[in-house]
C-alpha atoms as a PDB file:
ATOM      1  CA  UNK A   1     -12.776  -6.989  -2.303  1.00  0.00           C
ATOM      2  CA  UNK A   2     -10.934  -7.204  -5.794  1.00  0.00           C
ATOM      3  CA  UNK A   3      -7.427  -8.681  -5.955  1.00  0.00           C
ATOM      4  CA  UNK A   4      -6.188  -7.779  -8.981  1.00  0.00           C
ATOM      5  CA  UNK A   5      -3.097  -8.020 -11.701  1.00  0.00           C
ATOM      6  CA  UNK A   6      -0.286 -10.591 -11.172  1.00  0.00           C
ATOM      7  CA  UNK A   7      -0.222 -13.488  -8.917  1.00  0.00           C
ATOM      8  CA  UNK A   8      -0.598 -13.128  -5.304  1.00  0.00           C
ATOM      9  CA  UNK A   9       2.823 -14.469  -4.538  1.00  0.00           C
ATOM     10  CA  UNK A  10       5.490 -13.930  -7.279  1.00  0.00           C
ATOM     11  CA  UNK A  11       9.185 -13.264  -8.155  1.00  0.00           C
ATOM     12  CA  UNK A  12      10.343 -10.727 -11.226  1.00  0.00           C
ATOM     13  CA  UNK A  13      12.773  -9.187 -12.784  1.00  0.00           C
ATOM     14  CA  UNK A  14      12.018  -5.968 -14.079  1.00  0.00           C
ATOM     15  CA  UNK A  15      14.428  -4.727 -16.916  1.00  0.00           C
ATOM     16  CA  UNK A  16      14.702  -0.895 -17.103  1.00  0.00           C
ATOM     17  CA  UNK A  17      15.746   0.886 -20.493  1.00  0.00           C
ATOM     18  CA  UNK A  18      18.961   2.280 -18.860  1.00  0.00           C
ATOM     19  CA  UNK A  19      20.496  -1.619 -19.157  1.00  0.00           C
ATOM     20  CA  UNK A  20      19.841  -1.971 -15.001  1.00  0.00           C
ATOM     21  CA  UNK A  21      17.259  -4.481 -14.147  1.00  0.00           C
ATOM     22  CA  UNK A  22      16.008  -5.428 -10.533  1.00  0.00           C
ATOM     23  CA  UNK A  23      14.497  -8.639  -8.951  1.00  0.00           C
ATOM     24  CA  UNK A  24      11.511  -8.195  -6.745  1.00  0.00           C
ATOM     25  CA  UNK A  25      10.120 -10.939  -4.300  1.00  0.00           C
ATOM     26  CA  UNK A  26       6.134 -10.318  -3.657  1.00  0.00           C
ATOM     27  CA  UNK A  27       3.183 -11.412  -2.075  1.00  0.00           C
ATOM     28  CA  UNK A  28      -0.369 -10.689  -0.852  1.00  0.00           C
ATOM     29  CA  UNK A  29      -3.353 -11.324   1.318  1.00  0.00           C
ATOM     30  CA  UNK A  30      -6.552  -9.745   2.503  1.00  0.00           C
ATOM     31  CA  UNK A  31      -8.976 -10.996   4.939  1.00  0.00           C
ATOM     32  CA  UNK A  32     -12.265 -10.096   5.499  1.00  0.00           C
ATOM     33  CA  UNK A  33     -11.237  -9.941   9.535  1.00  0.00           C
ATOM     34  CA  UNK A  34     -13.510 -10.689  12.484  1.00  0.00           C
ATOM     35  CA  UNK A  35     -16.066  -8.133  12.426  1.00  0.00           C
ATOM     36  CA  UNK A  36     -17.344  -7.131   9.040  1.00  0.00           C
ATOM     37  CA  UNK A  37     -19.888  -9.288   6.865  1.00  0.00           C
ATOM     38  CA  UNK A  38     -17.918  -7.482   3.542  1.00  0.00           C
ATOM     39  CA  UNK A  39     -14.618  -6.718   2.908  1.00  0.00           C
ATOM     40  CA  UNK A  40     -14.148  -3.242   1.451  1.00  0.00           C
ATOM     41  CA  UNK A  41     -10.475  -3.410   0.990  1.00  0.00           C
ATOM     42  CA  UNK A  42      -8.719  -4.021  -2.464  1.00  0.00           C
ATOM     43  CA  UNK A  43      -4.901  -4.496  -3.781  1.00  0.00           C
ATOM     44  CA  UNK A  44      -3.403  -4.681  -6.987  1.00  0.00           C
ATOM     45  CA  UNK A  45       0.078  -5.863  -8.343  1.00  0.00           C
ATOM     46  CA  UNK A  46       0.832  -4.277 -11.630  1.00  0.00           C
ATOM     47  CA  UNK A  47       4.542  -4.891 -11.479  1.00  0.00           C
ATOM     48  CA  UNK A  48       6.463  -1.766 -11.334  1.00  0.00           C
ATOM     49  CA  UNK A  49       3.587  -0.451  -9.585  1.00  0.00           C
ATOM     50  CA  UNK A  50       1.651  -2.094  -6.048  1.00  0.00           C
ATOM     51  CA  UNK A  51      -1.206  -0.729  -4.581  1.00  0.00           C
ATOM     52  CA  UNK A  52      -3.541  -1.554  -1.552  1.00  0.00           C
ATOM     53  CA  UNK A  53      -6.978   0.661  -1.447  1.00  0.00           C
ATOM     54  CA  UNK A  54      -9.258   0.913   1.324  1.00  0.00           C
ATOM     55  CA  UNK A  55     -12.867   1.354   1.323  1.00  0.00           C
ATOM     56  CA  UNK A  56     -15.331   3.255   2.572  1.00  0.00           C
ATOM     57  CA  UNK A  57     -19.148   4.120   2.783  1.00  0.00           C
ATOM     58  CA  UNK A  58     -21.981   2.436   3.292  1.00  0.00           C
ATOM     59  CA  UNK A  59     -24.351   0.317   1.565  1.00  0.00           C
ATOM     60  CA  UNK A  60     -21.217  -2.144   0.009  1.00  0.00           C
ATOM     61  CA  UNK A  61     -20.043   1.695  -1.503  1.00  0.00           C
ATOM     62  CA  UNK A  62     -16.897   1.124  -0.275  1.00  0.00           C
ATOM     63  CA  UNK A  63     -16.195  -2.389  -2.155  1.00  0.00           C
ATOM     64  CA  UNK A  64     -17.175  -0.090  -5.229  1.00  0.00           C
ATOM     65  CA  UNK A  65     -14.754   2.570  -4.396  1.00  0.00           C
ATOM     66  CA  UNK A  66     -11.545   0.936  -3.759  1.00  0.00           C
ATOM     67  CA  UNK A  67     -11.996  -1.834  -6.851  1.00  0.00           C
ATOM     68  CA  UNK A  68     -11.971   1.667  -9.265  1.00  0.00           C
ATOM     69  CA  UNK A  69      -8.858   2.412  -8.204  1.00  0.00           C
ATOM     70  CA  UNK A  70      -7.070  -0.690  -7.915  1.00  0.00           C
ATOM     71  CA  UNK A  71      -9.157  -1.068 -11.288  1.00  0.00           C
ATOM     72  CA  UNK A  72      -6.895   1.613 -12.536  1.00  0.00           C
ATOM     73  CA  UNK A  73      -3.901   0.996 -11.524  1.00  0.00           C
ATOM     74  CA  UNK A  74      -4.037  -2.787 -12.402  1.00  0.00           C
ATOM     75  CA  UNK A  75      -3.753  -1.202 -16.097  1.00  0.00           C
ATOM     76  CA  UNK A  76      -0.588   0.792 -15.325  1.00  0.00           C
ATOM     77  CA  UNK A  77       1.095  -3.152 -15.252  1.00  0.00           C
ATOM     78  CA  UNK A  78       4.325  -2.639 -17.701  1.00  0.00           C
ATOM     79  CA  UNK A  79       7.920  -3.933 -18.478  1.00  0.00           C
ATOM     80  CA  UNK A  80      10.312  -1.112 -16.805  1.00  0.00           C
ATOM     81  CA  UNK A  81       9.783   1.536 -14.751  1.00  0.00           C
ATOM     82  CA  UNK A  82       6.075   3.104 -13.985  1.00  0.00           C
ATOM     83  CA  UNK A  83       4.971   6.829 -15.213  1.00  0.00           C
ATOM     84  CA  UNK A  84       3.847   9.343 -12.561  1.00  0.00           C
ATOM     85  CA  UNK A  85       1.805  11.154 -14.404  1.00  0.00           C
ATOM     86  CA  UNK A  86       0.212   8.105 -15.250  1.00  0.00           C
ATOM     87  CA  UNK A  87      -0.430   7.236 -12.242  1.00  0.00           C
ATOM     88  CA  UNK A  88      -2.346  10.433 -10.949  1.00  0.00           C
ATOM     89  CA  UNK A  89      -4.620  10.250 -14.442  1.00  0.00           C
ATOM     90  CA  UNK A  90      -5.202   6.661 -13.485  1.00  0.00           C
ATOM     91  CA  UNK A  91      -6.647   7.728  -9.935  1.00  0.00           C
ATOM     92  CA  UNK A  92      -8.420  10.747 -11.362  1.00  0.00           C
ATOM     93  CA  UNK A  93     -10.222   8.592 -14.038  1.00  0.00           C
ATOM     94  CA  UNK A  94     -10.698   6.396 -11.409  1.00  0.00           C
ATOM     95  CA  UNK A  95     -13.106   9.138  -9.553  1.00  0.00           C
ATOM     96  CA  UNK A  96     -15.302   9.333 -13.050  1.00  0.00           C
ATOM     97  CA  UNK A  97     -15.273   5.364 -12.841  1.00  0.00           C
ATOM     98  CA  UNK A  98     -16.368   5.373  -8.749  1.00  0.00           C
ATOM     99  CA  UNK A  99     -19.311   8.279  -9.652  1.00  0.00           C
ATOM    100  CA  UNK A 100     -20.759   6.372 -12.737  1.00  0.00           C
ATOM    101  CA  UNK A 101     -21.048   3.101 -10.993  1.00  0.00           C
ATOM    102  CA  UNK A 102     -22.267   4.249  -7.785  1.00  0.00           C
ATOM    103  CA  UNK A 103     -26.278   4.097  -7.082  1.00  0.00           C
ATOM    104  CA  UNK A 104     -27.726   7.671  -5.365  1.00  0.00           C
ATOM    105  CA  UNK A 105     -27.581   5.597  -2.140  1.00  0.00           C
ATOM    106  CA  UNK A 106     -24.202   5.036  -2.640  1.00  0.00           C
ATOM    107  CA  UNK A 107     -22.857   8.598  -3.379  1.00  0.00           C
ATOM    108  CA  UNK A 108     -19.953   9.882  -1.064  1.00  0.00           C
ATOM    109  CA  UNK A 109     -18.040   6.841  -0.933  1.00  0.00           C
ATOM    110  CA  UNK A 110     -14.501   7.100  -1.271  1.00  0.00           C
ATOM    111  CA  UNK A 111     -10.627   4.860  -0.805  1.00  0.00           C
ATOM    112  CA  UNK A 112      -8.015   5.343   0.824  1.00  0.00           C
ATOM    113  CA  UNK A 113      -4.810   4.103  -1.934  1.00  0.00           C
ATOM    114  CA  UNK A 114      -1.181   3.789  -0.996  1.00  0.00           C
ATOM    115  CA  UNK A 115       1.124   2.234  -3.010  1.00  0.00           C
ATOM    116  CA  UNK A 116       4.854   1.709  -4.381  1.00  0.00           C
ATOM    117  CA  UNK A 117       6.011   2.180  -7.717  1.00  0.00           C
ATOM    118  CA  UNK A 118       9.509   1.837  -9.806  1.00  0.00           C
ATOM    119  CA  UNK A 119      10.791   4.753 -11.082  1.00  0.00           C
ATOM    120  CA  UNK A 120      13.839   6.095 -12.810  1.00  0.00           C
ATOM    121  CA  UNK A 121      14.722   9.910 -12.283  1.00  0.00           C
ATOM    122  CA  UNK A 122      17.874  11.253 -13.220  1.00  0.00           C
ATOM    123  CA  UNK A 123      19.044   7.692 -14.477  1.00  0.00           C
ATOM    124  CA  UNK A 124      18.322   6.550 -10.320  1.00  0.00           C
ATOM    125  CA  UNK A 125      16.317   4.147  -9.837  1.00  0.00           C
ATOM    126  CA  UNK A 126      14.135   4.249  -7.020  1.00  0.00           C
ATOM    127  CA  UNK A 127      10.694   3.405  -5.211  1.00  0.00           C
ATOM    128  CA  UNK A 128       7.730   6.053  -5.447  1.00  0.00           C
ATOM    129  CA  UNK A 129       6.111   5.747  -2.651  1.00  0.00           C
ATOM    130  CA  UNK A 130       2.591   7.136  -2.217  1.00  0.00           C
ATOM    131  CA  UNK A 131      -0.363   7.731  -0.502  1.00  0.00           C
ATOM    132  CA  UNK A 132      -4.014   8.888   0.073  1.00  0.00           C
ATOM    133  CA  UNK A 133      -5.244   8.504   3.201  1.00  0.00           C
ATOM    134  CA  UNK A 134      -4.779   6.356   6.750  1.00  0.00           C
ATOM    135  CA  UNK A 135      -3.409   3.207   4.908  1.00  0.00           C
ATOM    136  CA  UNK A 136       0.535   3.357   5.257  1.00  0.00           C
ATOM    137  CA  UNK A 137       3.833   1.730   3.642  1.00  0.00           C
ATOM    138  CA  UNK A 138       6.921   0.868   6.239  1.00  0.00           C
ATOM    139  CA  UNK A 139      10.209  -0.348   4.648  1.00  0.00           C
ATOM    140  CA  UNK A 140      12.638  -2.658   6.687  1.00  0.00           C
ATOM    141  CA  UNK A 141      16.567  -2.416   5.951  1.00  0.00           C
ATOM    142  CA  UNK A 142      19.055  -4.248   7.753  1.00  0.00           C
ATOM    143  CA  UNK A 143      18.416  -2.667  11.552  1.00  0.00           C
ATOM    144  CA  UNK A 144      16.447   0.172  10.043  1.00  0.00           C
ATOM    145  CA  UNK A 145      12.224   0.284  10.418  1.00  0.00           C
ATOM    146  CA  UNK A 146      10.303   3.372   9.579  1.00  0.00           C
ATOM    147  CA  UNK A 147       6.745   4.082   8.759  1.00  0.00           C
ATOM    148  CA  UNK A 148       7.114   6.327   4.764  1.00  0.00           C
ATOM    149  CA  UNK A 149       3.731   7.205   4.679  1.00  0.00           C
ATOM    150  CA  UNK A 150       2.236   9.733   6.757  1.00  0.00           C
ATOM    151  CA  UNK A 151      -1.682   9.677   7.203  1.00  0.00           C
ATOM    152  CA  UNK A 152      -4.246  12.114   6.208  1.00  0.00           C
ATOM    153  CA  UNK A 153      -6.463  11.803   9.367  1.00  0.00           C
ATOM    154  CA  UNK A 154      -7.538  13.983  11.875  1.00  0.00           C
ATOM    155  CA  UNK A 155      -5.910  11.850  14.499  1.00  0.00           C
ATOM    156  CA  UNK A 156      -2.257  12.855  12.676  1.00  0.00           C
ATOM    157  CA  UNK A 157      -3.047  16.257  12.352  1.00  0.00           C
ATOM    158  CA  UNK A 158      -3.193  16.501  16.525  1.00  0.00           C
ATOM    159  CA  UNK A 159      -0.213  14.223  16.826  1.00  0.00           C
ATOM    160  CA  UNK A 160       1.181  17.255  14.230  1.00  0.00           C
ATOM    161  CA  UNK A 161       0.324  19.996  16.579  1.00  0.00           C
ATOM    162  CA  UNK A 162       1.762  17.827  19.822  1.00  0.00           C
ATOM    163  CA  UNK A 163      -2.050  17.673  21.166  1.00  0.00           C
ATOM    164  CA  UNK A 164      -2.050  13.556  21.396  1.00  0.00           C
ATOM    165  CA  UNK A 165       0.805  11.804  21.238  1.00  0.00           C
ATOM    166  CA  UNK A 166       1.111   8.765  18.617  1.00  0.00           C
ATOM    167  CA  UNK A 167      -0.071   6.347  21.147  1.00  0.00           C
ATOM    168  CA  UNK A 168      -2.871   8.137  22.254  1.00  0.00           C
ATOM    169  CA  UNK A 169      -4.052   8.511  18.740  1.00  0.00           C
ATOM    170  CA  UNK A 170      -5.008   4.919  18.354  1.00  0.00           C
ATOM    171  CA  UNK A 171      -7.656   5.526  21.034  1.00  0.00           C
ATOM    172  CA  UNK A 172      -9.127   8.792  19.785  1.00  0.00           C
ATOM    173  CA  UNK A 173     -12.992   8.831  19.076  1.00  0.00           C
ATOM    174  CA  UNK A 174     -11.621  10.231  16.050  1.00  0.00           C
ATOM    175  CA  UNK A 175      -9.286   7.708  15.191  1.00  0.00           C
ATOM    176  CA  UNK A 176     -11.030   6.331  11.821  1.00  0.00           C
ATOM    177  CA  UNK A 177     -11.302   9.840  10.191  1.00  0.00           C
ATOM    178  CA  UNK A 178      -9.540  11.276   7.434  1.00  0.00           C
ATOM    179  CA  UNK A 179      -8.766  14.260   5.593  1.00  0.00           C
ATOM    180  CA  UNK A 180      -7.923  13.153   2.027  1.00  0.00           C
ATOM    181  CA  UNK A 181     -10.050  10.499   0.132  1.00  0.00           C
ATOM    182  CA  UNK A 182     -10.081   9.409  -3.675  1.00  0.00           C
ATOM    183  CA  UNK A 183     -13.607  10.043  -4.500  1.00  0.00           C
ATOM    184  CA  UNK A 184     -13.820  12.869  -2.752  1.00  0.00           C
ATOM    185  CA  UNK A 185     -12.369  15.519  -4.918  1.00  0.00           C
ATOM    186  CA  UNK A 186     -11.668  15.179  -9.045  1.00  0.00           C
ATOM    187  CA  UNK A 187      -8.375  15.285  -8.757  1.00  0.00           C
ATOM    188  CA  UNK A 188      -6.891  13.120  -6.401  1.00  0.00           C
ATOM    189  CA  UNK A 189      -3.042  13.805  -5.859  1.00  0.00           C
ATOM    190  CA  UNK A 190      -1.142  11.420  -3.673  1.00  0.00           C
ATOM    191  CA  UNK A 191       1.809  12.427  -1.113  1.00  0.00           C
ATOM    192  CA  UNK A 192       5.343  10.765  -2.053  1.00  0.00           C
ATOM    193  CA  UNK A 193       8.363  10.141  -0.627  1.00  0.00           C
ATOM    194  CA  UNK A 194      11.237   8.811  -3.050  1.00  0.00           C
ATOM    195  CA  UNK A 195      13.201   5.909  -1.490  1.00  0.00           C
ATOM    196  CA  UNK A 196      16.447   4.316  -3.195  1.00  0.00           C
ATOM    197  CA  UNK A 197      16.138   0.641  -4.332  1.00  0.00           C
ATOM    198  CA  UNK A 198      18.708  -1.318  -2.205  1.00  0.00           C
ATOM    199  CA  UNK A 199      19.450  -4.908  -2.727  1.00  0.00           C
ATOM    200  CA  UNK A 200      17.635  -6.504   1.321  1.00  0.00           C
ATOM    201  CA  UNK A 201      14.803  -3.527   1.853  1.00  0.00           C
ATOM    202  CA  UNK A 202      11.805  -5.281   1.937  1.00  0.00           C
ATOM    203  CA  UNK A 203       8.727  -2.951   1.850  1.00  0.00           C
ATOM    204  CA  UNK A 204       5.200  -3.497   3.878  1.00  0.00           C
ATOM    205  CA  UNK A 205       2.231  -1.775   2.018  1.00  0.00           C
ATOM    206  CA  UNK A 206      -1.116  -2.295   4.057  1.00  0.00           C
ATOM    207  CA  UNK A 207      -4.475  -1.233   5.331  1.00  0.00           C
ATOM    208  CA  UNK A 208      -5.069   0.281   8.797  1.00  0.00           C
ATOM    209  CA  UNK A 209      -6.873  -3.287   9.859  1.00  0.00           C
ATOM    210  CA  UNK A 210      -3.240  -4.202  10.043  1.00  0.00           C
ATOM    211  CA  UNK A 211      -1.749  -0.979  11.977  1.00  0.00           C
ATOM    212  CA  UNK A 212      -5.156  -1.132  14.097  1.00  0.00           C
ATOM    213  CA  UNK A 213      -3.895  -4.670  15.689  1.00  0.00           C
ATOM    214  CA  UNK A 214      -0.130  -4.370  15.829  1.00  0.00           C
ATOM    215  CA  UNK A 215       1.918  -1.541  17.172  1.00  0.00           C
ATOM    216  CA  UNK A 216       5.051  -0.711  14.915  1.00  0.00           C
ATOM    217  CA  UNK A 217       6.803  -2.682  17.303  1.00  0.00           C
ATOM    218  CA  UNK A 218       4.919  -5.534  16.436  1.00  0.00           C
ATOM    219  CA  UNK A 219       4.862  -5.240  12.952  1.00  0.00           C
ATOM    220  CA  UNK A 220       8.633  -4.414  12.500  1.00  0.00           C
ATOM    221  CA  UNK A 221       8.793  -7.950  14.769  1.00  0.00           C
ATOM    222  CA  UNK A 222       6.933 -10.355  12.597  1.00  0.00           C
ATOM    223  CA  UNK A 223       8.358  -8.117   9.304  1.00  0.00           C
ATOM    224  CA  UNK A 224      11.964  -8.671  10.141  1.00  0.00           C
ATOM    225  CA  UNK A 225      11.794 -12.370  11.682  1.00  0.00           C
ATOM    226  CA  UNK A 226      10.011 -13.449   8.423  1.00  0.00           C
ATOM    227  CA  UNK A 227      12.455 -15.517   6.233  1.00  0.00           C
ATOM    228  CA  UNK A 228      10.144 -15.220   2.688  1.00  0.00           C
ATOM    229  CA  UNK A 229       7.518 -12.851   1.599  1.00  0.00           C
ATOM    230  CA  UNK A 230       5.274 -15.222   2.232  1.00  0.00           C
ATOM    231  CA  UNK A 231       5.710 -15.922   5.519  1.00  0.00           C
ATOM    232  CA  UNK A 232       5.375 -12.153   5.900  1.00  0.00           C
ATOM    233  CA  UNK A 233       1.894 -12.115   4.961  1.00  0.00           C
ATOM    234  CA  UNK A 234       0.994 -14.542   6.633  1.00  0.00           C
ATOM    235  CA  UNK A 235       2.320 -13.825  10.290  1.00  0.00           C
ATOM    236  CA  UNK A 236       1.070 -10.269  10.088  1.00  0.00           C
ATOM    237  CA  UNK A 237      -2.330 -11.623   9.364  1.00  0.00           C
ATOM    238  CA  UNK A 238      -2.240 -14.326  11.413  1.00  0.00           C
ATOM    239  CA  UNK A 239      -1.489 -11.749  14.262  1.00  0.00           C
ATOM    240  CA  UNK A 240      -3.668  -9.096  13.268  1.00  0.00           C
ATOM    241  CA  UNK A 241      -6.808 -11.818  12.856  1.00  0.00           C
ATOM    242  CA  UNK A 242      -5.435 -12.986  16.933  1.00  0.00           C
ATOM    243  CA  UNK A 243      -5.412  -9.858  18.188  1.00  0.00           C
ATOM    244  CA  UNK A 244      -9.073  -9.192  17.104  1.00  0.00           C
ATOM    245  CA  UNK A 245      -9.433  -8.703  13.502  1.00  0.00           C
ATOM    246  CA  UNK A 246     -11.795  -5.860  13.829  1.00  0.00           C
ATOM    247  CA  UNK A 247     -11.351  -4.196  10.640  1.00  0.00           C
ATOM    248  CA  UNK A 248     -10.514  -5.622   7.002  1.00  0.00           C
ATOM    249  CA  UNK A 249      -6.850  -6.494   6.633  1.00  0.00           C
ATOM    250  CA  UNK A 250      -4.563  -6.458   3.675  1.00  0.00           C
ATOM    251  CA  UNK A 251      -1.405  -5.954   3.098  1.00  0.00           C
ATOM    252  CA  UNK A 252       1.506  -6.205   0.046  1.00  0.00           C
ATOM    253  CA  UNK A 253       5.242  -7.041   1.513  1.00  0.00           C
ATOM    254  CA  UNK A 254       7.984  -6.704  -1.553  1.00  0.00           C
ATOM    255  CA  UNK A 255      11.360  -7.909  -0.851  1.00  0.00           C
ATOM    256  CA  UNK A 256      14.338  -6.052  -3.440  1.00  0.00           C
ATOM    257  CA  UNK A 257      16.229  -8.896  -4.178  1.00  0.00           C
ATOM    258  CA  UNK A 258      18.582  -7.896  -6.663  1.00  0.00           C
ATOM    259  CA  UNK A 259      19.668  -4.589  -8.524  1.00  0.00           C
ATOM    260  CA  UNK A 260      22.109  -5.493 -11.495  1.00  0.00           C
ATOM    261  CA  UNK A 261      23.795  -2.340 -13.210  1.00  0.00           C
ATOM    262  CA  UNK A 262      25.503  -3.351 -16.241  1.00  0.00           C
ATOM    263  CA  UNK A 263      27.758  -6.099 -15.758  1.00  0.00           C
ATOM    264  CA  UNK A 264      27.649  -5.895 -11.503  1.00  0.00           C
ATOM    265  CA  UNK A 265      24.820  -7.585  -9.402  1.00  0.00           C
ATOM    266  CA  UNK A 266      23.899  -6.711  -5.943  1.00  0.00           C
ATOM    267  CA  UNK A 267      22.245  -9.642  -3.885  1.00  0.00           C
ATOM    268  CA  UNK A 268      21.280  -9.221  -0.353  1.00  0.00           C
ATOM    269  CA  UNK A 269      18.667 -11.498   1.524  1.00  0.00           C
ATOM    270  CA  UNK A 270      16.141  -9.256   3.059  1.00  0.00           C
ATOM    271  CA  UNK A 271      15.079 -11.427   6.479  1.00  0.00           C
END
């Protein structure tokens, strides 16, 4: 497990070179869960970019894997808004970084990486949301909950073609597979969805040891009923560890606190 960048609980404000700045609320946690004698799971906050990676492969390969990526992306951490491009380089050098450190025992290991990153396109500021993967990012605004991510699994691509049905995907013997892996290929390209930075979203970046233990109706409970960031993190673990903590857990929640464009603030408290 590698935890890695800025503080695991923070507040910033991140001022962007069009005069517009915007004050983010963060924190973090990862648990080892019930199960598992390692956790395999990393995260990194590299303010305007957050990232949780999830490992996999045996022999401790998967520690290995997802620390090179979060390795990575940890060195994105800038003032303003994050670089795309930068991004995908940092996840393909991050496959050279996996193969060189990994013994002949070890080879095939790969992470999952989702994550959320400020950008600026066409003088809009928004989140860059993106993923590799089974591990997901839902955002929370005002009466609105939706899961952004969509997984690369075999399990999604029958709920695709209306074979299972979401539900019955959580019970599939091939419910821990998936189709897209950094480490895999050399040129690992994430999905992304572009969401618009709104004073009260608050975002919920995690591993599936989270979405294994709560429904979406669980998590969009203890997600909106949160007051703080922090108490975020910690009911969703606490719930997922209750429930049975079967996997690793860790997960990133980011409130949007503030936009300011020019002379005019937006505030809006997130819970």
């Amino acid at each position: 497990m590698t935890a890695l960048g800025q503080n695991s609980t923070g507040t910033t404000v991140v001022d962007l070179s069009t005069g517009a700045s915007v004050t983010l609320a963060w924190a973090a946690g990862t648990d080892v869960g019930n199960h598992r004698a390692n956790n395999e799971d990393s995260y990194a906050i590299a303010c305007p970019v957050f990232a949780v990676a999830d490992g996999m492969g045996g022999h401790s390969a998967g520690d290995v894997a997802s620390d090179a990526v979060v390795q990575r992306i940890a060195g994105l951490e800038k003032s303003g808004f994050a670089d795309l491009d930068a991004l995908e380089m940092a996840l393909a050098l991050s496959v050279t970084d996996l193969r060189s450190r990994l013994t002949e025992e070890q080879q095939g290991a790969g992470t999952t990486v989702t994550g959320a990153a400020l950008v600026q396109e066409a003088d809009q500021l928004q989140w860059a949301i993106f993923n590799i993967g089974d591990s997901r990012v839902y955002v929370k605004m005002g009466e609105t909950f939706e899961q952004v991510t969509v997984d690369h699994s075999v399990v999604q691509q029958l709920v695709d073609a209306g074979t299972i049905t979401k539900e019955e995907a959580d019970y599939h013997p091939h419910a821990n597979v998936i189709t897209r892996a950094v480490g895999i290929i050399d040129e690992p390209i994430p999905d992304y969805v572009a969401l618009p930075v709104i004073p009260g979203m608050r975002l919920l970046l995690c591993s599936d040891g989270l979405t294994k233990e709560l429904t979406d109706v669980g998590i969009e409970h203890f997600l909106s009923a949160a007051p703080t960031v922090e108490d975020a993190v910690t009911e969703l673990m606490n719930a997922a560890l209750t429930n049975s903590g079967r996997d690793n857990v860790t997960l990133i929640v980011i409130d949007v606190m503030a936009v300011t464009v020019g002379h005019t603030e937006s505030t809006v408290s997130p819970a």
